[in-house]
Protein backbone atom coordinates (compact mmCIF):
# COMPACT_ATOMS: atom_id res chain seq x y z
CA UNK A 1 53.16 57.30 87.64
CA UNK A 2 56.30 59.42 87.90
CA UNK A 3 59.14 58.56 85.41
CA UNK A 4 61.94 57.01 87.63
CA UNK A 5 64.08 55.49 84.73
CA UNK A 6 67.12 57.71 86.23
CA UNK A 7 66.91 55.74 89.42
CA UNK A 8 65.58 51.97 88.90
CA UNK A 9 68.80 50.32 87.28
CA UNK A 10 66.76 46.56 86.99
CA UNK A 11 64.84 44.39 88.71
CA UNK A 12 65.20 41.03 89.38
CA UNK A 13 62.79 38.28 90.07
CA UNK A 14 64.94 34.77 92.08
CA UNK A 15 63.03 31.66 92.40
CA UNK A 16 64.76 29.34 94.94
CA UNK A 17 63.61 25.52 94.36
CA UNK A 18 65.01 22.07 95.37
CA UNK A 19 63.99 18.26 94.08
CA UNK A 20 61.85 15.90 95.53
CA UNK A 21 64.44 13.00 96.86
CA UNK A 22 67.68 14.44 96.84
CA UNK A 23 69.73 16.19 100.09
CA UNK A 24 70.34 20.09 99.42
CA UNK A 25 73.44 20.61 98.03
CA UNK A 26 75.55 21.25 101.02
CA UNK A 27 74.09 17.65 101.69
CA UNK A 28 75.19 15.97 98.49
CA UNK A 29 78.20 13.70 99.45
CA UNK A 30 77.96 11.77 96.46
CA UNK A 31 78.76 13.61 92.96
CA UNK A 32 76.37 11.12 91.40
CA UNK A 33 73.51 13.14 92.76
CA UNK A 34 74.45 16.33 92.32
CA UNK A 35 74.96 15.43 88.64
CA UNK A 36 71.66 14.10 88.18
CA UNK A 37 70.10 17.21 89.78
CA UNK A 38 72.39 19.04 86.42
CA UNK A 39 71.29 16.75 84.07
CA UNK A 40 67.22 16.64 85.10
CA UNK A 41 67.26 20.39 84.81
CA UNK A 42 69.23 20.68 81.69
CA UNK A 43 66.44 18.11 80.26
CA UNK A 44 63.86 19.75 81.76
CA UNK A 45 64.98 23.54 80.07
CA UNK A 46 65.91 21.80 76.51
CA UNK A 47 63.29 22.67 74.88
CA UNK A 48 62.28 25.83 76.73
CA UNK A 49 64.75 28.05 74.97
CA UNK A 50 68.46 28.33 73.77
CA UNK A 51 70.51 28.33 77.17
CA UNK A 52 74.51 27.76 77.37
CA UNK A 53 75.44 25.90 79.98
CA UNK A 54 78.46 26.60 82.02
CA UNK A 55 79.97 23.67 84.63
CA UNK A 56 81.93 25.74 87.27
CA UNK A 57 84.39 23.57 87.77
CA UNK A 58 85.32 23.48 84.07
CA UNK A 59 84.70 27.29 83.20
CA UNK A 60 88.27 29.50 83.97
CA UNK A 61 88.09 31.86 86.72
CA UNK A 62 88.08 34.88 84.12
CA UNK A 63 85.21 33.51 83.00
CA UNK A 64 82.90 32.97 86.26
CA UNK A 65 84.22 36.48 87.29
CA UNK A 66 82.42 37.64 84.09
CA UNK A 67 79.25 36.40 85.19
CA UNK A 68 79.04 37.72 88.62
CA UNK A 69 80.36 41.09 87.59
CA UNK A 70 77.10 40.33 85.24
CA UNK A 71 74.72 38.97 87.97
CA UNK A 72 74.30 35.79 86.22
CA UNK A 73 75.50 34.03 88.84
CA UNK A 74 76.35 34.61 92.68
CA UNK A 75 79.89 34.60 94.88
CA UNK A 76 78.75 31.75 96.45
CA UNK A 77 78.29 29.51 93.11
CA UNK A 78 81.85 30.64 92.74
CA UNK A 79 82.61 29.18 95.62
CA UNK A 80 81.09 26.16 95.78
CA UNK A 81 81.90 25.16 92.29
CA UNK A 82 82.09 21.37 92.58
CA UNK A 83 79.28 19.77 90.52
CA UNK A 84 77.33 22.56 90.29
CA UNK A 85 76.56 24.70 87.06
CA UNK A 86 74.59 27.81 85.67
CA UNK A 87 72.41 27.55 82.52
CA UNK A 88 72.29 31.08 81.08
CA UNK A 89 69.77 32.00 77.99
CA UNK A 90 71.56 33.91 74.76
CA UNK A 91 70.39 37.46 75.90
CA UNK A 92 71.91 37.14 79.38
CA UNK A 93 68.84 38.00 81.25
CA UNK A 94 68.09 34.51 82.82
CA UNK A 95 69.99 32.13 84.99
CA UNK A 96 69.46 29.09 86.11
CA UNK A 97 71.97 28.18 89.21
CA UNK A 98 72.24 24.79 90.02
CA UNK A 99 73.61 23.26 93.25
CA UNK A 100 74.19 26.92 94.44
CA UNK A 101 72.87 26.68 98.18
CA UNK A 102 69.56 24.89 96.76
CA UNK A 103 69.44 22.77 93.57
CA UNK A 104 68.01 25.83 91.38
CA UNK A 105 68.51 29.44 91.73
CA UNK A 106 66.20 30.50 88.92
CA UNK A 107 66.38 34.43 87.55
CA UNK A 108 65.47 36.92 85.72
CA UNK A 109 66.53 40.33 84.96
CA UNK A 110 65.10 42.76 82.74
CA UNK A 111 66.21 46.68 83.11
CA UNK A 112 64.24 49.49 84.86
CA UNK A 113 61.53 49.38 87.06
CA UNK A 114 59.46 46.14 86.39
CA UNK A 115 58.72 43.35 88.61
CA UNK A 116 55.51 41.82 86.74
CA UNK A 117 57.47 41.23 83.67
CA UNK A 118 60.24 39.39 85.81
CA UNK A 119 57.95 37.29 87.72
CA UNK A 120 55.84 36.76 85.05
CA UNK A 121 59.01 35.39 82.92
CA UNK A 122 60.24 33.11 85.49
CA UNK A 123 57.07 32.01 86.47
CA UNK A 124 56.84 30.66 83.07
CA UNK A 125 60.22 28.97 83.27
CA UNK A 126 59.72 27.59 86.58
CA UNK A 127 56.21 26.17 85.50
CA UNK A 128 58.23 24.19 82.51
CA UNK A 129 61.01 23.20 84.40
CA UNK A 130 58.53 21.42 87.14
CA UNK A 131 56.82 19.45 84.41
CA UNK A 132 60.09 17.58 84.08
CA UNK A 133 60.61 17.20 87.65
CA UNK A 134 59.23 17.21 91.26
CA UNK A 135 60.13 20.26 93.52
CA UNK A 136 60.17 19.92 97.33
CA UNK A 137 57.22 21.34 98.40
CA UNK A 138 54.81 20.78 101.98
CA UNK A 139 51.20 21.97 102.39
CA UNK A 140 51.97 24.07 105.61
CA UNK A 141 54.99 25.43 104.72
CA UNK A 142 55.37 25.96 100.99
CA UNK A 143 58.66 25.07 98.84
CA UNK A 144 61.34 23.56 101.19
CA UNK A 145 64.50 25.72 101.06
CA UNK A 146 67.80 24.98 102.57
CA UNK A 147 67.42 28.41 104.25
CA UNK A 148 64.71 29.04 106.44
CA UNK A 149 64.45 32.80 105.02
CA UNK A 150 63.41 31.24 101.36
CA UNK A 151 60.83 29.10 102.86
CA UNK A 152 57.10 29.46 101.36
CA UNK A 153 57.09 30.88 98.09
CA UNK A 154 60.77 30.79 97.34
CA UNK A 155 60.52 34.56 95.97
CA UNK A 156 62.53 37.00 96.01
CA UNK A 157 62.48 40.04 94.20
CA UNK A 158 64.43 43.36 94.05
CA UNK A 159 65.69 46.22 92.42
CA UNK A 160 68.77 47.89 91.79
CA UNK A 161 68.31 51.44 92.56
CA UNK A 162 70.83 54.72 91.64
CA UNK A 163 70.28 56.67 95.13
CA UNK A 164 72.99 59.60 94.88
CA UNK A 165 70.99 62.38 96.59
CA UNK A 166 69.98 60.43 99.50
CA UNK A 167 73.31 59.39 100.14
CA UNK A 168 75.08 62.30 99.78
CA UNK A 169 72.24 64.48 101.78
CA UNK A 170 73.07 61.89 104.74
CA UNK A 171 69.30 60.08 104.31
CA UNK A 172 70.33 56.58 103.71
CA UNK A 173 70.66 55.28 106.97
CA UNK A 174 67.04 56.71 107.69
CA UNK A 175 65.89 55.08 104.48
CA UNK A 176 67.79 51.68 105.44
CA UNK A 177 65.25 51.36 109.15
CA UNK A 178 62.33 52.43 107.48
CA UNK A 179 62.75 49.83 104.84
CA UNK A 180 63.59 47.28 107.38
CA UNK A 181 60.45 48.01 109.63
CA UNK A 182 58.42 46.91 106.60
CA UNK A 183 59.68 43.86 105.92
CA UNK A 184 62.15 44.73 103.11
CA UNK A 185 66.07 45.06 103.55
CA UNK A 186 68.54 46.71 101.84
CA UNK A 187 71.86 45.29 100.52
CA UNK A 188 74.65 46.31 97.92
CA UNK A 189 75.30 45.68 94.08
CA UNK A 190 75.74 42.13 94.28
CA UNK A 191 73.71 41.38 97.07
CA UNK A 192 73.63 40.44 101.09
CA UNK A 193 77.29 40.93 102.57
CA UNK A 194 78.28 43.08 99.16
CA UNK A 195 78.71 47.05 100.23
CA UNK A 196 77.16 50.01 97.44
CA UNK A 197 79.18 51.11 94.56
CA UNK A 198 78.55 54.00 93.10
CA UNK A 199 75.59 54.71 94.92
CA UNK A 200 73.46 51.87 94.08
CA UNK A 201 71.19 49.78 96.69
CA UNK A 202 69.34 46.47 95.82
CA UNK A 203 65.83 46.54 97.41
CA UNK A 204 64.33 43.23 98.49
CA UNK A 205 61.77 40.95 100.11
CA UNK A 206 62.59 39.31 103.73
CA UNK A 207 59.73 37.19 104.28
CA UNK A 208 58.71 34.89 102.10
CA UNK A 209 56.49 32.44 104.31
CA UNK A 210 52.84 33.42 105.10
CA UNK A 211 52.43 35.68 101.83
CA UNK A 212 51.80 35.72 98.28
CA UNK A 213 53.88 35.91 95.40
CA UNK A 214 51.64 38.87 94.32
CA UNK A 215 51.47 40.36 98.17
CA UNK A 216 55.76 40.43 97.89
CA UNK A 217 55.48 41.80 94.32
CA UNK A 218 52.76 44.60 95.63
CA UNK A 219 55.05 45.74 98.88
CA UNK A 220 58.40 45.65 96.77
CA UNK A 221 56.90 47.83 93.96
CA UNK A 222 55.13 50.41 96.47
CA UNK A 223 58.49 51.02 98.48
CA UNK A 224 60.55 50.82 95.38
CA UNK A 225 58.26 54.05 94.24
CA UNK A 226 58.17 55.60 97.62
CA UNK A 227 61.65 55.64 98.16
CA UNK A 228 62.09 57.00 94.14
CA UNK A 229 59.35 59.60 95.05
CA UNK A 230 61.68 60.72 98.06
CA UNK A 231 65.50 60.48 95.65
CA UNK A 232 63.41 62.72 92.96
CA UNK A 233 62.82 65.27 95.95
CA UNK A 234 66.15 65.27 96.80
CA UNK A 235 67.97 65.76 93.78
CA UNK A 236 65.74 69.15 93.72
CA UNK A 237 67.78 69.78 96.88
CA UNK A 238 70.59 69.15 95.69
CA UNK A 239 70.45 71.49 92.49
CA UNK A 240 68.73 74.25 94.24
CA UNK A 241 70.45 73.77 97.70
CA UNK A 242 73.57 75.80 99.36
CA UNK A 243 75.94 72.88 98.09
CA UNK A 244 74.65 73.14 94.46
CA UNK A 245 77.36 74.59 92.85
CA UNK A 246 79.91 72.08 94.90
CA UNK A 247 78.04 69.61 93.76
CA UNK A 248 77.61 70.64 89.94
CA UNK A 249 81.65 71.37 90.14
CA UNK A 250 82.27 67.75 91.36
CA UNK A 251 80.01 66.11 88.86
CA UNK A 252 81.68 68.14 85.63
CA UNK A 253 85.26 67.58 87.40
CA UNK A 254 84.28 64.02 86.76
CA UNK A 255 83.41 64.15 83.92
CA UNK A 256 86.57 66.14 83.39
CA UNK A 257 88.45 63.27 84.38
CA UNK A 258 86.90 60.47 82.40
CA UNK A 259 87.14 62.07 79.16
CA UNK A 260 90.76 62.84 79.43
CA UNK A 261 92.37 60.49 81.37
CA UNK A 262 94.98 57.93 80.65
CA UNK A 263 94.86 55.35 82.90
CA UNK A 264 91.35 54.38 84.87
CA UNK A 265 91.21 51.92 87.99
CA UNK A 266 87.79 49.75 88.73
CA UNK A 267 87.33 52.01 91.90
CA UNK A 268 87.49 54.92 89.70
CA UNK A 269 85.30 54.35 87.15
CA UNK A 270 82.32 53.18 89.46
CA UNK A 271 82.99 56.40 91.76
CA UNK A 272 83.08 59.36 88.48
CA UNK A 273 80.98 57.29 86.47
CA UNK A 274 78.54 58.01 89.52
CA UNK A 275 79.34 61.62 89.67
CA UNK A 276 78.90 62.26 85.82
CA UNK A 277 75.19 60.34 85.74
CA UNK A 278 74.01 62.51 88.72
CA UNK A 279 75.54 65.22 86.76
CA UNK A 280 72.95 64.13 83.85
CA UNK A 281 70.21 63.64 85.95
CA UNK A 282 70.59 67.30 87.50
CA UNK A 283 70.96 68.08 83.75
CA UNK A 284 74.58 69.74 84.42
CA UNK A 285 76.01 66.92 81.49
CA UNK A 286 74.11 66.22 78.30
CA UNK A 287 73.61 63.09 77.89
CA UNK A 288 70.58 61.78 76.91
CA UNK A 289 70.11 58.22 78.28
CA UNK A 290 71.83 57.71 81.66
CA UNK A 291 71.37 54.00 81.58
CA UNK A 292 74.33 54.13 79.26
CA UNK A 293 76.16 54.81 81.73
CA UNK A 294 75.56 52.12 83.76
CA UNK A 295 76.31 49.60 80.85
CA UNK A 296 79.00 51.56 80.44
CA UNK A 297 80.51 50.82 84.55
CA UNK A 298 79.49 46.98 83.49
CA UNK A 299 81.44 46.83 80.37
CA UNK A 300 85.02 48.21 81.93
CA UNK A 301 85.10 46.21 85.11
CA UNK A 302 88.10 43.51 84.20
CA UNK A 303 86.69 40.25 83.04
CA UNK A 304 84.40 42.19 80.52
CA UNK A 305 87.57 44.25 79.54
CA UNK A 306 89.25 41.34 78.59
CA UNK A 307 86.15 39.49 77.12
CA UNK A 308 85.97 42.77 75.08
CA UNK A 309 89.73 43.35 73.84
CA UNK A 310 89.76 39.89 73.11
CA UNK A 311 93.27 39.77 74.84
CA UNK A 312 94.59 38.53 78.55
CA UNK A 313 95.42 42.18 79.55
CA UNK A 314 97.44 42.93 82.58
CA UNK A 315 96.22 45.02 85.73
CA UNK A 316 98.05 48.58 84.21
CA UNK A 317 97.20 47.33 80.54
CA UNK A 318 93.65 46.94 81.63
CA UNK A 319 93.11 50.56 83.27
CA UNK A 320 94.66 52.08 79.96
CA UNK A 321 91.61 50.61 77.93
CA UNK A 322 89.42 51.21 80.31
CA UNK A 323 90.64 54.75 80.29
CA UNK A 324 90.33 55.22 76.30
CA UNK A 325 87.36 53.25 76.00
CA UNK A 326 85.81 55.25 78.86
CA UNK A 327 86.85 58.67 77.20
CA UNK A 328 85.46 57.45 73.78
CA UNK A 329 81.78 56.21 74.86
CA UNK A 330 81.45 59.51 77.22
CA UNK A 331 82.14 62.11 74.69
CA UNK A 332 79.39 59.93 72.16
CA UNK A 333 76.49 60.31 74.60
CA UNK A 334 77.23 63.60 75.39
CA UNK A 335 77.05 64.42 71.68
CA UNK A 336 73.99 62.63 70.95
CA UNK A 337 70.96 65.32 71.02
């Protein structure tokens, strides 16, 4: 199989569940419930693993801004943030949501291309969670979600891809139907309503009734590799194409910019941090592992800059660091061999 760790950023692997005997959460009137559902769950995961949990009505806004701009936990658990709670193992690679718009959101992310060690770790979590509790569930139908879309197996799983070549060779919208007319959709970074940053798509299931947990994993992993088979061919176009010496210009220009700047926005940083790992990929900049890079985008957006500095920086404060910290880490991958 082809190598495509320049264009699979992670996978991840949600499980959406409810209990047996309570109202979905947008259902819950009384608080008394939607505690319980925290504490059976945080029971039920005790003695799983070490997990931290954080109550999002007692957690500062910093700090839930942290964990979306991680993916630990979704816009709308920001939102809804009254009795409901997200318990998040030591490594940062699972999350539990509770009382998001079901009673669990369960997930797990892992890095690259790999949907069978996702499913297979959540499937392990959701099997000891359920020994503690019962989840809605009907014969015909399959788990009971509070969205029809999650009905049936409850799955869904996708993966973050790094698509510069199709977007800036004008394929994406192409790519976007054909995905669709198989079942699959398309979204941004963090998911449906969220736009792509820095060229990065999420890949996903639709349907979850009347299939498999191994059918969805089997159709997201072939059109995960067909549409990596078609960005592979297109980077080739775009290195030996008319445009290729716009193109390697804009990426070192980038590049340029990030090493030698003094002050760095957000919008910046996701947009040359883009440039300078296509720049890798085409092998125009030297730097070895372009997943860096991405951890790299993850690190300087402005709850983790804070969480990193250790201080409550301002808006102008925070785009200095983020310049100089930016600067630093770039010129140490490029001079790794």
């Amino acid at each position: 199989m082809s190598d495509f760790s320049t264009i699979a950023v992670s996978t991840r692997v949600r499980l959406a569940r409810n209990i047996e005997g309570y109202p979905f959460p947008s259902h819950l009137k009384d608080d008394r419930q939607a505690k319980d559902i925290i504490r059976l769950v945080t029971s039920g995961l005790a003695r799983y693993t070490d997990f931290k949990i954080h109550y999002m009505d007692l957690i500062s806004e910093e700090e839930a801004l942290s964990l979306k701009e991680n993916h630990l936990i979704s816009p709308n658990l920001m939102r809804s943030n009254r009795c409901s709670a997200a318990l998040i193992n030591n490594e940062g690679s699972i999350s539990v949501m509770i009382n998001e718009e079901d009673h669990l959101r369960e997930q797990c992310i892992v890095k690259g291309l790999d949907l069978r060690l996702a499913y297979d770790t959540m499937s392990e979590i959701d099997a000891h969670i359920s020994k503690s509790m019962k989840f809605a569930y009907d014969e015909q139908f399959g788990y009971l979600t509070a969205c029809p879309t999650n009905l049936g197996t409850g799955l869904r799983a996708s993966v973050m891809l790094f698509l510069p070549a199709l977007t800036i060779n004008g394929m994406m919208p192409r790519v976007i139907k054909s995905v669709s007319r198989m079942g699959l959709t398309v979204r941004g970074i963090y998911g449906e309503g969220s736009r792509a940053e820095g060229y990065v798509y999420q890949i996903s299931n639709e349907v979850t009734l009347g299939v498999t947990e191994e059918q969805i994993l089997s159709e997201v992993q072939e059109i995960v590799e067909k549409v990596c088979k078609l960005e592979l061919s297109e980077r080739e176009e775009l290195k030996n194409g008319v445009d290729a010496l716009d193109i390697r210009d804009e990426c070192m220009r980038a590049y340029g910019i990030l090493t030698n700047c003094a002050k760095l926005s957000t919008e910046e940083l996701v947009r040359y941090a883009a440039c300078v790992k296509l720049g890798a990929c085409l092998g125009y900049i030297h730097i070895k592992d372009v997943t860096e890079i991405d951890e790299l985008t993850r690190n300087m957006r402005p709850s983790n800059i804070n969480a990193a500095s250790g201080k409550d920086l301002s808006p102008v404060e925070r785009d200095v660091y983020r310049a100089q910290y930016t600067a630093k880490c770039l010129k140490k991958l490029a001079e790794r061999k």
